[in-house]
C-alpha atoms as a PDB file:
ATOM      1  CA  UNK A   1     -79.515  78.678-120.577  1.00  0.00           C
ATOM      2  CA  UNK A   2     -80.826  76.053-118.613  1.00  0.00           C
ATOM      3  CA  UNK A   3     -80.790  72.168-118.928  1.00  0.00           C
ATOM      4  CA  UNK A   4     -83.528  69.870-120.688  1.00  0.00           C
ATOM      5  CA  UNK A   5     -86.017  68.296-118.473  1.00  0.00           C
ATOM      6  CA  UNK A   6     -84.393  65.368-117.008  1.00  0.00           C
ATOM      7  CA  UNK A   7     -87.164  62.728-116.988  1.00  0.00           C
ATOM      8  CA  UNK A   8     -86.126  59.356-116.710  1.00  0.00           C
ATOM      9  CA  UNK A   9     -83.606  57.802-114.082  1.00  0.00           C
ATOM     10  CA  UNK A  10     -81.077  57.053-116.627  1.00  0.00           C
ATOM     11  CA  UNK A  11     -81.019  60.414-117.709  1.00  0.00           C
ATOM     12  CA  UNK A  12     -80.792  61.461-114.300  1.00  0.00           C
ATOM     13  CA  UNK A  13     -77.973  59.227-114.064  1.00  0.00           C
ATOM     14  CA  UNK A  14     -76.347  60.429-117.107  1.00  0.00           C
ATOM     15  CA  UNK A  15     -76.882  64.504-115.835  1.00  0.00           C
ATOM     16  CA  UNK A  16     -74.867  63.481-112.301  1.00  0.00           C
ATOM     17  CA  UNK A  17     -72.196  61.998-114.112  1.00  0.00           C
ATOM     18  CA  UNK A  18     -72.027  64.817-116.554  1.00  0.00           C
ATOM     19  CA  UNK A  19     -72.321  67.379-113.334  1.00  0.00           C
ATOM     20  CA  UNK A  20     -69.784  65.462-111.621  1.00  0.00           C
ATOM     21  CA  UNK A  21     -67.215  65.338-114.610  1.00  0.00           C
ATOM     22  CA  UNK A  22     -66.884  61.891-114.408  1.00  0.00           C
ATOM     23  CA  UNK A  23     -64.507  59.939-116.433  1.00  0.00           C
ATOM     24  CA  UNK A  24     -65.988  57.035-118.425  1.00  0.00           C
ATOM     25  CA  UNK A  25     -67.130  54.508-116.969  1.00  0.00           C
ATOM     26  CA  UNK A  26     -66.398  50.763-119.000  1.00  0.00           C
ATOM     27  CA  UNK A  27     -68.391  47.579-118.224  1.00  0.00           C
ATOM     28  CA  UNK A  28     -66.076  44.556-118.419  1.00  0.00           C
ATOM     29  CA  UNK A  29     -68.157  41.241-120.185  1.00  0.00           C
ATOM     30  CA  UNK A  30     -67.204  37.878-121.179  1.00  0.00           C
ATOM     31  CA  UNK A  31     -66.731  34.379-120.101  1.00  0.00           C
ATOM     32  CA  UNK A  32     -65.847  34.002-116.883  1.00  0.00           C
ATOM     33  CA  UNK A  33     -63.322  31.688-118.932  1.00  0.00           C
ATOM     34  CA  UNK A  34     -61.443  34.977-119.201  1.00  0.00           C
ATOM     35  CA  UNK A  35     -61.026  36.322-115.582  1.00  0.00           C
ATOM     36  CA  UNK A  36     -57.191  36.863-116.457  1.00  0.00           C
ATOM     37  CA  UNK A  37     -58.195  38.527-119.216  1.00  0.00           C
ATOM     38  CA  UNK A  38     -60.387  40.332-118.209  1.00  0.00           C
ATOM     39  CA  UNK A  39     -57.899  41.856-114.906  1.00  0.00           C
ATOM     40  CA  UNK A  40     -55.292  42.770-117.807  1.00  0.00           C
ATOM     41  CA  UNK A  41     -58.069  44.854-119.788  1.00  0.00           C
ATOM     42  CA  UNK A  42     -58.894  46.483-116.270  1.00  0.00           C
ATOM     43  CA  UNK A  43     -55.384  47.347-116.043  1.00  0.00           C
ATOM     44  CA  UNK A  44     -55.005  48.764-119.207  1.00  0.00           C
ATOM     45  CA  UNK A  45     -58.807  50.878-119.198  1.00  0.00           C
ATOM     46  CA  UNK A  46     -57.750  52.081-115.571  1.00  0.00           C
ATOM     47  CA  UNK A  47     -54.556  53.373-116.776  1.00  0.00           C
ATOM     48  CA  UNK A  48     -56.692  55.215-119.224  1.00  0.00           C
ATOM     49  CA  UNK A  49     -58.033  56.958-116.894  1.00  0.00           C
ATOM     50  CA  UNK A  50     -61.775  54.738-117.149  1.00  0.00           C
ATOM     51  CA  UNK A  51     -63.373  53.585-114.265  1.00  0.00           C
ATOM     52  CA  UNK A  52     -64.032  49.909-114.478  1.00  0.00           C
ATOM     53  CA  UNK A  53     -66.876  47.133-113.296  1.00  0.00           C
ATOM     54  CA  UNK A  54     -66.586  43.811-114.412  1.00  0.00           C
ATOM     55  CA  UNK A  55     -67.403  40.604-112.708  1.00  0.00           C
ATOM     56  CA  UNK A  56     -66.652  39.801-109.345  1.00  0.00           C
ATOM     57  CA  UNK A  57     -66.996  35.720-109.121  1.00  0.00           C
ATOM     58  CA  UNK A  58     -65.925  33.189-111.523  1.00  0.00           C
ATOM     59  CA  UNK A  59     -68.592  30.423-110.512  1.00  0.00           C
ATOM     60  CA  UNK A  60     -66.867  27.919-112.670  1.00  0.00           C
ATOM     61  CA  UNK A  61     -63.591  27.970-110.429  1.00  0.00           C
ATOM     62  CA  UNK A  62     -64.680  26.207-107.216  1.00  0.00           C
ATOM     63  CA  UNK A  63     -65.514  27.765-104.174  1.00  0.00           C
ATOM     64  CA  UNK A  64     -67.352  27.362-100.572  1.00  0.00           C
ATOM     65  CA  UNK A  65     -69.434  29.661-101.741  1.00  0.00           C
ATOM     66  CA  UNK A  66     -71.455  28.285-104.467  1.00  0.00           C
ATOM     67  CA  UNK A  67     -70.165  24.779-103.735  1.00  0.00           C
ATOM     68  CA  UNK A  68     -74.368  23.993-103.369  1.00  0.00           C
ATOM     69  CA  UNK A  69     -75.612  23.317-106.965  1.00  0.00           C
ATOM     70  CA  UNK A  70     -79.181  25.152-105.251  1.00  0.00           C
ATOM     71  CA  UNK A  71     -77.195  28.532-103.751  1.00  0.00           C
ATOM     72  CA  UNK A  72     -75.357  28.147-106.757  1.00  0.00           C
ATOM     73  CA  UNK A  73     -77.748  28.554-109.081  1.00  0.00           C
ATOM     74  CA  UNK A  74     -79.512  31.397-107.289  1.00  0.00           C
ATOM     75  CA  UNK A  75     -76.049  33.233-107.119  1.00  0.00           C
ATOM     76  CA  UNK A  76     -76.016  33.256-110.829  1.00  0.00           C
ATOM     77  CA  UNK A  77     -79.252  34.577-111.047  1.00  0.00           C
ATOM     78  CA  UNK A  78     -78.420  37.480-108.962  1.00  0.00           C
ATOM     79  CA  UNK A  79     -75.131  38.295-109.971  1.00  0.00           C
ATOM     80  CA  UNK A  80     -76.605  38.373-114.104  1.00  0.00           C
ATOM     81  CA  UNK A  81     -78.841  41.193-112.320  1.00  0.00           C
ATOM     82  CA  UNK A  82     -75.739  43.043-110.829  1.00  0.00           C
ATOM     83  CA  UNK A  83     -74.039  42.712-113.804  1.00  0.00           C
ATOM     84  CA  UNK A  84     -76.722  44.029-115.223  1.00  0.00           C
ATOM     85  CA  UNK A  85     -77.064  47.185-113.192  1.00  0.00           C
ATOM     86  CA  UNK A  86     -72.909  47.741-114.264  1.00  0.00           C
ATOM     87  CA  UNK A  87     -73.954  48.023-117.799  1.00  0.00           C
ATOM     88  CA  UNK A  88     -76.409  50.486-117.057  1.00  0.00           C
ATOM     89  CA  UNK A  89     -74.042  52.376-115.289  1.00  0.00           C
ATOM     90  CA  UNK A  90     -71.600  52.269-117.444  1.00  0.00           C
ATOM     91  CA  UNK A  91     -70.635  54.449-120.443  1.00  0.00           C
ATOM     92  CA  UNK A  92     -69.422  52.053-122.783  1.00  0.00           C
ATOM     93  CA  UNK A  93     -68.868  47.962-122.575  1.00  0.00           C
ATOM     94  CA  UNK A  94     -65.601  46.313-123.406  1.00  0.00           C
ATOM     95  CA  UNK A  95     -66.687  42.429-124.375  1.00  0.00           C
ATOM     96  CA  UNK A  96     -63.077  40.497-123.498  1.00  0.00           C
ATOM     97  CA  UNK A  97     -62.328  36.922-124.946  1.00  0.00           C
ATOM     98  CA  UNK A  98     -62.446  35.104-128.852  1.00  0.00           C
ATOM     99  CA  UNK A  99     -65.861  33.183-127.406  1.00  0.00           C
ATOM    100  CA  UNK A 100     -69.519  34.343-126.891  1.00  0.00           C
ATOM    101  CA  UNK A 101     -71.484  32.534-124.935  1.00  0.00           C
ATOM    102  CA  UNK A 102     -75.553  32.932-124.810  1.00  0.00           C
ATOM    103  CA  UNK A 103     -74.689  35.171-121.363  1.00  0.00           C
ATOM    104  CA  UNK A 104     -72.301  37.614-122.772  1.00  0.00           C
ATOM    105  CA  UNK A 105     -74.520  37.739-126.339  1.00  0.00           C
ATOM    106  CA  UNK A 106     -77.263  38.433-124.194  1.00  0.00           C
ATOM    107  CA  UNK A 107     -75.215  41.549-122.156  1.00  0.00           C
ATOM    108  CA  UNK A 108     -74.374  42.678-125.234  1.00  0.00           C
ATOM    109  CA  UNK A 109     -77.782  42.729-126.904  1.00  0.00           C
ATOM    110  CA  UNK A 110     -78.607  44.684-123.445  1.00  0.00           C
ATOM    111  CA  UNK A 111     -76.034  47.055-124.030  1.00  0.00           C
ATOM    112  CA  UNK A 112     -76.914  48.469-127.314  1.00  0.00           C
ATOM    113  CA  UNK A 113     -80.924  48.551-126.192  1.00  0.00           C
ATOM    114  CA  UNK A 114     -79.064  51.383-124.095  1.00  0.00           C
ATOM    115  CA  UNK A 115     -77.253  52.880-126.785  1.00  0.00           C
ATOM    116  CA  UNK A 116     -73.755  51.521-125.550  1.00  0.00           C
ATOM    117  CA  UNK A 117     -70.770  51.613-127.664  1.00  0.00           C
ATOM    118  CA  UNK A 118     -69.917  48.196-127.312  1.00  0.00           C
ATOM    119  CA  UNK A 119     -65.947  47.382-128.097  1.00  0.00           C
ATOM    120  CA  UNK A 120     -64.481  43.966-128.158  1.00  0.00           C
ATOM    121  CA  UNK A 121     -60.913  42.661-127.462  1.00  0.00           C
ATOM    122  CA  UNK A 122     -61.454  40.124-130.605  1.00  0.00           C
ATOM    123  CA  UNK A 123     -63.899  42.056-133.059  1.00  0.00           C
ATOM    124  CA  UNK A 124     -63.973  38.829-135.270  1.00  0.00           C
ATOM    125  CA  UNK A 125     -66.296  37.570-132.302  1.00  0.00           C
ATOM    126  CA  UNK A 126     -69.300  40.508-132.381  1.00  0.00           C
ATOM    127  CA  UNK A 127     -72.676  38.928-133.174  1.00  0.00           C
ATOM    128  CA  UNK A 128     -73.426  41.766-135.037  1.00  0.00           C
ATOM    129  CA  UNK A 129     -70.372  42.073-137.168  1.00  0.00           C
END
């Protein structure tokens, strides 16, 4: 028996994975408030055998980087799109910290427009609970 039609990228997406036997894949969200956090919840979802995305910069620790309020600013903008793109490429999202902000609440709302399962280090915290 064949497969379904695969029509849309993100069921294209979803076939490769399947056809590759990936393992899950787990998008890491939350204040950047949480980077420590957030490296101890990669630990523990890689030792589950998950592969894991999270963010990459914390812009609120300083740096040369985004030490321009301008290229700052811009850099935020494009790394909400990258994150983004992780929670579309990811299986499931793991929100980490006891505070949502209006960026994580608005990853999450993402997230379940997909149809992620979306699990939380601090359930007590889930906007929807």
């Amino acid at each position: 028996m064949s497969s379904p039609q695969v029509t849309t990228p993100a069921d294209k997406l979803a076939e490769a994975k399947k056809q590759l036997n990936f393992p899950r894949i787990v998008a890491i969200c939350g204040s950047t408030r949480f980077m420590a956090e957030m490296a101890e919840a990669d630990l523990r979802e890689t030792m589950a055998g998950r592969i894991v995305v999270k963010p990459g910069c914390d812009l609120k620790s300083p740096h040369e980087r985004w030490s321009d309020p301008v290229e700052a600013e811009a850099l935020k903008v494009r790394l909400d799109e990258l994150h983004r793109s992780k929670i579309l490429l990811a299986d499931e999202v793991l929100v980490v910290g006891d505070y949502i902000g209006d960026s994580t609440r608005s990853e999450i709302a993402y997230a379940r427009s997909l149809g992620r399962p979306v699990r939380f280090t601090h359930p007590e915290v889930d906007p929807d609970a």
